[in-house]
C-alpha atoms as a PDB file:
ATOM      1  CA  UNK A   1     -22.555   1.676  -7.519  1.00  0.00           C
ATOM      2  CA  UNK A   2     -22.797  -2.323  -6.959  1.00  0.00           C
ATOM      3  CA  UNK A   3     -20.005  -3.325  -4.314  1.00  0.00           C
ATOM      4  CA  UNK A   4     -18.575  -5.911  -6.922  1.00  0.00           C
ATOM      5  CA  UNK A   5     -18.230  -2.648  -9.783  1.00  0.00           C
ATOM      6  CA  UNK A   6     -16.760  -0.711  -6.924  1.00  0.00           C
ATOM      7  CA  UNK A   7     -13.852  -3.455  -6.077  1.00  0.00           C
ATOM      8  CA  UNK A   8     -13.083  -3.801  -9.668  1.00  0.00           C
ATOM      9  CA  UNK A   9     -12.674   0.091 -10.240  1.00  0.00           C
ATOM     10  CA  UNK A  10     -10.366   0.230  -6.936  1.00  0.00           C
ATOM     11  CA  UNK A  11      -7.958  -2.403  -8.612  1.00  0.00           C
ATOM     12  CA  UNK A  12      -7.380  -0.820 -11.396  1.00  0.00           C
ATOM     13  CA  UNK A  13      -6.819   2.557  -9.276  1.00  0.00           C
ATOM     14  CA  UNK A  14      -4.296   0.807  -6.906  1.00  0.00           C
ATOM     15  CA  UNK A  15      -2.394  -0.629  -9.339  1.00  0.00           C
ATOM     16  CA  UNK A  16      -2.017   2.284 -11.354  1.00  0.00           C
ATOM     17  CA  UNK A  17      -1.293   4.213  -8.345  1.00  0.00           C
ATOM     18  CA  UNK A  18       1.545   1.786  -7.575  1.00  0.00           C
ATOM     19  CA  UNK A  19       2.576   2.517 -11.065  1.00  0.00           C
ATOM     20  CA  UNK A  20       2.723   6.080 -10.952  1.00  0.00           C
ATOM     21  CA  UNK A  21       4.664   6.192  -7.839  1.00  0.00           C
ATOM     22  CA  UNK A  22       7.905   4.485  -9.183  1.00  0.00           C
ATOM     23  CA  UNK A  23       8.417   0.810 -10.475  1.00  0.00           C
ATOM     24  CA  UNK A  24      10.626  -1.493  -8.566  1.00  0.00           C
ATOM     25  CA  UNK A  25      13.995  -2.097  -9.360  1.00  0.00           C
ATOM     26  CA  UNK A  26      13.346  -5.607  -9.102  1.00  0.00           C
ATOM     27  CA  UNK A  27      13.254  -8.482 -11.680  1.00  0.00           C
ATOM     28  CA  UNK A  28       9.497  -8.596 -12.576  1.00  0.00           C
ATOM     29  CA  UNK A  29       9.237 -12.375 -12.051  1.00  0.00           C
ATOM     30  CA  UNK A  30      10.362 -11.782  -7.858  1.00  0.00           C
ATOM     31  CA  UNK A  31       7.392  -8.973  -7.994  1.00  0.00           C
ATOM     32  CA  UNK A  32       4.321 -10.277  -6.000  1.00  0.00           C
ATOM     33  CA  UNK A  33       1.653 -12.168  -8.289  1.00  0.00           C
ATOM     34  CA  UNK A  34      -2.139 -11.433  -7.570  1.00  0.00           C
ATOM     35  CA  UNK A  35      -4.278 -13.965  -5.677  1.00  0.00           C
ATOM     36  CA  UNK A  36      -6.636 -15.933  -7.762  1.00  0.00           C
ATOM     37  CA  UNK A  37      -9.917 -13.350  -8.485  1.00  0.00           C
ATOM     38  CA  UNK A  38     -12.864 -13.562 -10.145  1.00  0.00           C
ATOM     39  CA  UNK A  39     -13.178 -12.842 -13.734  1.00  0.00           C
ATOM     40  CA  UNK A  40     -13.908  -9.202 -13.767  1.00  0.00           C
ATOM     41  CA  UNK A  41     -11.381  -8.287 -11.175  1.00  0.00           C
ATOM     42  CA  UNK A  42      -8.611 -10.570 -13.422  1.00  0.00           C
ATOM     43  CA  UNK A  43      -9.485  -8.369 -16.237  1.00  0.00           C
ATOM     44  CA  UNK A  44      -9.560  -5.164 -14.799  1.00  0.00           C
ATOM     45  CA  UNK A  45      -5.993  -5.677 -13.018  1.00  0.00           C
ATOM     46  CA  UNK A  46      -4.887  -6.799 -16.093  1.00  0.00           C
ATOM     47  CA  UNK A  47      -5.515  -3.943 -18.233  1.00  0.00           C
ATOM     48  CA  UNK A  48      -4.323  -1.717 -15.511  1.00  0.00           C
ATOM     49  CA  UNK A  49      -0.657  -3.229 -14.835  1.00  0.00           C
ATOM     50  CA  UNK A  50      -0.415  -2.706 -18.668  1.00  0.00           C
ATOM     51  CA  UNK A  51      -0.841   0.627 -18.578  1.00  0.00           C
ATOM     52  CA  UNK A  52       1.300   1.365 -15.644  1.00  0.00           C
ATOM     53  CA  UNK A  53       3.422   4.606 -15.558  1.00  0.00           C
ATOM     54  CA  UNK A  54       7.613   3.745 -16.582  1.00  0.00           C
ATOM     55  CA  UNK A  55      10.292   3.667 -14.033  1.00  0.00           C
ATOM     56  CA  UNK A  56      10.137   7.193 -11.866  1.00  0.00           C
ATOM     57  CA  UNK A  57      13.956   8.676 -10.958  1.00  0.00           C
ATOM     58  CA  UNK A  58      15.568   9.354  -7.724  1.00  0.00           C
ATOM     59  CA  UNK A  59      14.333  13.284  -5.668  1.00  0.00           C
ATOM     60  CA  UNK A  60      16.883  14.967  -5.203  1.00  0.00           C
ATOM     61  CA  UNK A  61      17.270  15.291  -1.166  1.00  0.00           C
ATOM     62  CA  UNK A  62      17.976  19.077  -0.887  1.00  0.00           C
ATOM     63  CA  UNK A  63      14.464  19.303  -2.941  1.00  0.00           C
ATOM     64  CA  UNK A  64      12.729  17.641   0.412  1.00  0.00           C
ATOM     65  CA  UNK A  65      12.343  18.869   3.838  1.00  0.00           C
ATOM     66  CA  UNK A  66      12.575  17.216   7.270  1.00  0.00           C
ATOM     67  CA  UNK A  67       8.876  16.342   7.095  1.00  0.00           C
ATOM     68  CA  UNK A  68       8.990  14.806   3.692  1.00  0.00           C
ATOM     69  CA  UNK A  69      11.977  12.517   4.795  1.00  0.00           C
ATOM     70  CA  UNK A  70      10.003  11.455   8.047  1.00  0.00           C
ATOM     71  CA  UNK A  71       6.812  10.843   5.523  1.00  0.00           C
ATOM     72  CA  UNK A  72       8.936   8.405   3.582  1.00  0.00           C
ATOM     73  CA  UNK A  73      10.152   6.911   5.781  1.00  0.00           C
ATOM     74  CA  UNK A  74       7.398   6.140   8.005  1.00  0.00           C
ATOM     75  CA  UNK A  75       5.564   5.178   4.918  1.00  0.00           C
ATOM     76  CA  UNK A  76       7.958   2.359   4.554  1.00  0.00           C
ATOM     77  CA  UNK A  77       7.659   0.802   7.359  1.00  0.00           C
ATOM     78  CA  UNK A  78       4.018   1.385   7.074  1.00  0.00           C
ATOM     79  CA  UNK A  79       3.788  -0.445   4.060  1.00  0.00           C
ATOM     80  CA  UNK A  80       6.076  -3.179   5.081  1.00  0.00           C
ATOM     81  CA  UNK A  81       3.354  -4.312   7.743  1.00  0.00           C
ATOM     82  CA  UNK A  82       0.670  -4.048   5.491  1.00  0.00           C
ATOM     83  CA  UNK A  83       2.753  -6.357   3.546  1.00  0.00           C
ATOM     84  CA  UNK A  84       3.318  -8.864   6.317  1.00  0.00           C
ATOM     85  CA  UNK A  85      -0.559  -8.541   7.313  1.00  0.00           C
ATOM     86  CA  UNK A  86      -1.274  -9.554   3.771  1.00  0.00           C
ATOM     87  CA  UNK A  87       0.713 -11.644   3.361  1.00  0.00           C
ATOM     88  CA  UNK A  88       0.135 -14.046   6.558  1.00  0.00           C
ATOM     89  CA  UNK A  89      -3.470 -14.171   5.549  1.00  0.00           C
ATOM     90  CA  UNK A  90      -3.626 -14.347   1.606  1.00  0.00           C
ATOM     91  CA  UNK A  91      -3.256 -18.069   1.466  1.00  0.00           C
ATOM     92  CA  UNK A  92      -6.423 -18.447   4.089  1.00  0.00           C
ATOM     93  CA  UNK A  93      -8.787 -16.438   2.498  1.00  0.00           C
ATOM     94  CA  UNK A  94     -12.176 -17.356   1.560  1.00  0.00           C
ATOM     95  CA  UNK A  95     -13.862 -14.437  -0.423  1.00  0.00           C
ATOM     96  CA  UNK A  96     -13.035 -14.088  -3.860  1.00  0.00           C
ATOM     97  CA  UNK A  97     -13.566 -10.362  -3.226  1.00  0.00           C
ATOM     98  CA  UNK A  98     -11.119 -10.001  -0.213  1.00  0.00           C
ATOM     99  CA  UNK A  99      -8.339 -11.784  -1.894  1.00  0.00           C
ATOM    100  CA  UNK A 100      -9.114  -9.797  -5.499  1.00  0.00           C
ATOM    101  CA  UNK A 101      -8.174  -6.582  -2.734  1.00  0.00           C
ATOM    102  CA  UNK A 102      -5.683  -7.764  -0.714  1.00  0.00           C
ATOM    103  CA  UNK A 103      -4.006  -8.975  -3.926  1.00  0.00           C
ATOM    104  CA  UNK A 104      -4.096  -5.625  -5.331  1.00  0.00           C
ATOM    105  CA  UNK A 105      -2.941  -3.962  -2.143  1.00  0.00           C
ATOM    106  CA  UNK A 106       0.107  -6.196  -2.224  1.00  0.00           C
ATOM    107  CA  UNK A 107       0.878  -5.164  -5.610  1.00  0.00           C
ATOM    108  CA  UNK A 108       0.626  -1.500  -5.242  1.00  0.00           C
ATOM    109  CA  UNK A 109       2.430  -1.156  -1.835  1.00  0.00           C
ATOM    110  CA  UNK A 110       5.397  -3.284  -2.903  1.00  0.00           C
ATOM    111  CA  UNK A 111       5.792  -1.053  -5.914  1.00  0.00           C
ATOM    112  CA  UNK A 112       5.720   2.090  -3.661  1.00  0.00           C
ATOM    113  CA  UNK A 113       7.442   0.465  -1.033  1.00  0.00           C
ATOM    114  CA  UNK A 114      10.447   0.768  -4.190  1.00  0.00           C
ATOM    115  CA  UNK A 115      10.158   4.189  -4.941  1.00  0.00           C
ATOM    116  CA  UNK A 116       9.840   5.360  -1.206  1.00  0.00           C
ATOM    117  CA  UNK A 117      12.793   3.386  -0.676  1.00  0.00           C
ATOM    118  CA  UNK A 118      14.649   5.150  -3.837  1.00  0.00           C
ATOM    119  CA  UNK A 119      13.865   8.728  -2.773  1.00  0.00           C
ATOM    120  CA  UNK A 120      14.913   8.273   0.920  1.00  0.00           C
ATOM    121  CA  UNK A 121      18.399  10.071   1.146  1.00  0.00           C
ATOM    122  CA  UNK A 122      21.157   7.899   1.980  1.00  0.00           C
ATOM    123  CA  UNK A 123      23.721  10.215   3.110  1.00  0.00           C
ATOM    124  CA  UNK A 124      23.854  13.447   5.335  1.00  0.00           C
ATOM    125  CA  UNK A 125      21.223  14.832   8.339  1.00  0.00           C
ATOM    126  CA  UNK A 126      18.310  13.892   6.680  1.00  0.00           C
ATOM    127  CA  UNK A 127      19.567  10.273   6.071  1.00  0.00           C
ATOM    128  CA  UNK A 128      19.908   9.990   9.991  1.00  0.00           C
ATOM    129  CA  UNK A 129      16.541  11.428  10.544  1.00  0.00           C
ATOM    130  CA  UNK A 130      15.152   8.845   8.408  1.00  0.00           C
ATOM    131  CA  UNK A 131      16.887   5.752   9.894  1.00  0.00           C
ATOM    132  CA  UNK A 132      15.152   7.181  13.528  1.00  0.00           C
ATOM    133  CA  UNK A 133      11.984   7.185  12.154  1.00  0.00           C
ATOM    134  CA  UNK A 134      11.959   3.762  10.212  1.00  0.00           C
ATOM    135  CA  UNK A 135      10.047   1.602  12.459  1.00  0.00           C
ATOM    136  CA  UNK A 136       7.509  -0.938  11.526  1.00  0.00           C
ATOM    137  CA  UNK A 137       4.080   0.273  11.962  1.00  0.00           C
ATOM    138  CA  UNK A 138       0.620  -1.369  13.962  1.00  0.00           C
ATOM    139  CA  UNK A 139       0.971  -3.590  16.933  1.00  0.00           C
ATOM    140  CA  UNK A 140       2.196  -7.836  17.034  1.00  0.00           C
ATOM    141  CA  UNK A 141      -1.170  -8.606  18.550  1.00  0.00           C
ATOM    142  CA  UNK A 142      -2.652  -7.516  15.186  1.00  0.00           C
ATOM    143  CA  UNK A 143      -0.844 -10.438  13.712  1.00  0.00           C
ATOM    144  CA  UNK A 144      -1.041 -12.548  16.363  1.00  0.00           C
ATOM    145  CA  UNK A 145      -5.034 -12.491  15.629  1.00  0.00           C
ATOM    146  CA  UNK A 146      -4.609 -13.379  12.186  1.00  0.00           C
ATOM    147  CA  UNK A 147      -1.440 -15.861  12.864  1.00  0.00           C
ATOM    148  CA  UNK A 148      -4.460 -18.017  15.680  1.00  0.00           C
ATOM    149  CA  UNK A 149      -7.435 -16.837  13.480  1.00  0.00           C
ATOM    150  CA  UNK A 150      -9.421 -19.990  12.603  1.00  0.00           C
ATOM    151  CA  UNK A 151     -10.187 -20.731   9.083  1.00  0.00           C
ATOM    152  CA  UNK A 152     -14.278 -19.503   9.257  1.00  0.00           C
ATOM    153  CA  UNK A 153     -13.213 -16.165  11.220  1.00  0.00           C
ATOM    154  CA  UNK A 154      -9.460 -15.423   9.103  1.00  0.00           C
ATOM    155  CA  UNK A 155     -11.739 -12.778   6.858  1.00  0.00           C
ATOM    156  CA  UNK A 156     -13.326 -10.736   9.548  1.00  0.00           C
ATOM    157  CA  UNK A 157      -9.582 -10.375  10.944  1.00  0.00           C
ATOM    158  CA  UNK A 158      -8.024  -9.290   8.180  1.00  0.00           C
ATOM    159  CA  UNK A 159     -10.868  -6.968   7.353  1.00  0.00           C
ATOM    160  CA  UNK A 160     -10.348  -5.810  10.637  1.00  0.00           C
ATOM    161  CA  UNK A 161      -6.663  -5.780  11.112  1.00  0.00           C
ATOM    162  CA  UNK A 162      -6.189  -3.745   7.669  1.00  0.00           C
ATOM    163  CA  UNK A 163      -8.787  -1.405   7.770  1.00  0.00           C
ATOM    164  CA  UNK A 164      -7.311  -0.003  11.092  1.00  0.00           C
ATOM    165  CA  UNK A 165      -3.970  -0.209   9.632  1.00  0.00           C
ATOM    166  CA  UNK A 166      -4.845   1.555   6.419  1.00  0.00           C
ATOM    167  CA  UNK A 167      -7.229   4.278   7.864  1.00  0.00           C
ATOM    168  CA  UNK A 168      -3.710   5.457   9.999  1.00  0.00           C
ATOM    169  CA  UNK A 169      -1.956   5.797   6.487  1.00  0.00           C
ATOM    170  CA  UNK A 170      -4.359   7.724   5.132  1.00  0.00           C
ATOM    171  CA  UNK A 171      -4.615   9.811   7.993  1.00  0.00           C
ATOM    172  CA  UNK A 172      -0.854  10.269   8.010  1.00  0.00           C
ATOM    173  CA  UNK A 173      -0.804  11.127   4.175  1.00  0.00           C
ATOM    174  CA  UNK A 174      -3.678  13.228   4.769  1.00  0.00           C
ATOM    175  CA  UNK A 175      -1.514  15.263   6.826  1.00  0.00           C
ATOM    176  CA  UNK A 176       1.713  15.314   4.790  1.00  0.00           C
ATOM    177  CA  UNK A 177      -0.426  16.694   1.846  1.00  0.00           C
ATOM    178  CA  UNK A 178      -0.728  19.908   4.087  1.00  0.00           C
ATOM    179  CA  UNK A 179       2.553  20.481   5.592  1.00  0.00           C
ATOM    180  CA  UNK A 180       5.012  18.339   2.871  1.00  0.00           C
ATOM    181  CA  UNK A 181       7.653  20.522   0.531  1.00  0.00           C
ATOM    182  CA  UNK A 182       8.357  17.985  -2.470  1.00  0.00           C
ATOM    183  CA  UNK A 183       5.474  17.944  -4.548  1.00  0.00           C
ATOM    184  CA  UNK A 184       6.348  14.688  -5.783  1.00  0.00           C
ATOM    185  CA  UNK A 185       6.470  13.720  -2.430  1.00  0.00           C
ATOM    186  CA  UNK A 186       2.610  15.464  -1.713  1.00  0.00           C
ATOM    187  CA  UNK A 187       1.794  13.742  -4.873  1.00  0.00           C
ATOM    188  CA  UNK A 188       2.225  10.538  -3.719  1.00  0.00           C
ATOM    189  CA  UNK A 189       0.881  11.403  -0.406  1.00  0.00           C
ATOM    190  CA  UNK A 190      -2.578  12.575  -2.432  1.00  0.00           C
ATOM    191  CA  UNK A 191      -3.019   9.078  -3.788  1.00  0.00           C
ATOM    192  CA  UNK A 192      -1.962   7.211  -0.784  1.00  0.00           C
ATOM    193  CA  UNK A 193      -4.669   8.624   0.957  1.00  0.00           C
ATOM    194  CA  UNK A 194      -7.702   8.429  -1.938  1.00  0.00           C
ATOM    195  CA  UNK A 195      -6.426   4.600  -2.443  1.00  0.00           C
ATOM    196  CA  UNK A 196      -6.179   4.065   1.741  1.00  0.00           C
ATOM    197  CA  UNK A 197      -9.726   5.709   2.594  1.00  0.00           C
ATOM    198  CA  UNK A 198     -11.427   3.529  -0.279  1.00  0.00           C
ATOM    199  CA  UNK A 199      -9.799   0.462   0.726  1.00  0.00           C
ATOM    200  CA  UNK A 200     -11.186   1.369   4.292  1.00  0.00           C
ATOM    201  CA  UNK A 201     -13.977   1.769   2.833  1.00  0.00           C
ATOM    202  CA  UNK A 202     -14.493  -1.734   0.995  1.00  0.00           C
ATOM    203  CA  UNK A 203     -13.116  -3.489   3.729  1.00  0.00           C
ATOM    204  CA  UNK A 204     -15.555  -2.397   6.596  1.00  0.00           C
ATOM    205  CA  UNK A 205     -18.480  -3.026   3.753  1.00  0.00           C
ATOM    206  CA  UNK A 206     -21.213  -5.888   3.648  1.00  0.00           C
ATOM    207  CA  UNK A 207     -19.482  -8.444   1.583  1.00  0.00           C
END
């Protein structure tokens, strides 16, 4: 399948995915807007976020075990450095193609960012077990390279930067899919790591 074909069918599958995990309680207009793509991309994300799955409702915490609570949680903080990544080097970007993806990756992790955040417990043991895991994932000196990244060499880095930091996701949902008790929880884990290893995928490609 051509590489450009490819990207536009991973769009729509992220944001969908984001979708189907729980929409964010937030007033659409804070929500983050996609980066200017090319045509086909534009469409395809379009006709995707229209389609996207309603509002998802809080798990029940006695439903989840100890490893699903650590999951979430270390998904969020995950997902709020893939955020930052993205975000420090969205406005430097000089594929169409890269910022098409990274827009769509910012999309789909803020929504699941949300829901994670709305099915962490917020009282009792497993609320406590949660705040000890909740630490921000992937090293400074990954954004230190794309905060002193020079304009011609800002896409390597971030192709660089976020394919390590995505592979570890979907090696860590990889392994919650085996040992996790909510199947909601597995669910989400399922698509986190189909959506994580094809990112990987596009962003280690020939672009």
């Amino acid at each position: 399948m051509p590489r450009r074909t490819r990207l536009a069918s991973l769009v729509a599958a992220l944001l969908l995915t984001g979708g189907c995990a729980g929409s964010s309680t937030s007033d659409p207009s804070t929500r983050p807007q996609p980066a200017p793509a090319s045509p086909a991309g534009s469409a395809t994300a379009g006709s995707a976020g229209a389609g996207a799955a309603p509002a998802g409702d809080a798990i029940d915490a006695t439903t989840m075990s100890g490893i699903d609570v650590v999951f979430l949680s270390t998904m969020v903080g995950h997902s709020e450095r893939t955020l930052q990544i993205v975000r420090l080097a969205s406005d430097r970007l000089r594929e169409d193609a890269l910022r098409t993806l990274a827009a769509a990756i910012e999309a789909t992790e803020a929504d699941e960012l949300a829901a994670m955040r709305g099915w962490l417990p917020t009282t009792g043991p497993a609320a406590s077990a949660a705040a000890h895991h909740h630490e921000g994932h992937g090293d400074d000196a990954a954004l230190d390279r794309l905060r002193t990244a020079p304009d011609t060499d800002v896409d390597r880095v971030l192709r660089e930067v976020l394919a390590d930091h995505q592979r570890s996701a979907a090696d860590l949902a990889r392994a919650q899919v085996d040992v996790g008790r909510n199947e909601r929880v597995r669910d989400l884990a399922r698509r986190i790591e189909q959506s994580r290893t094809a990112e990987v995928e596009l962003l280690r490609g020939t672009p």
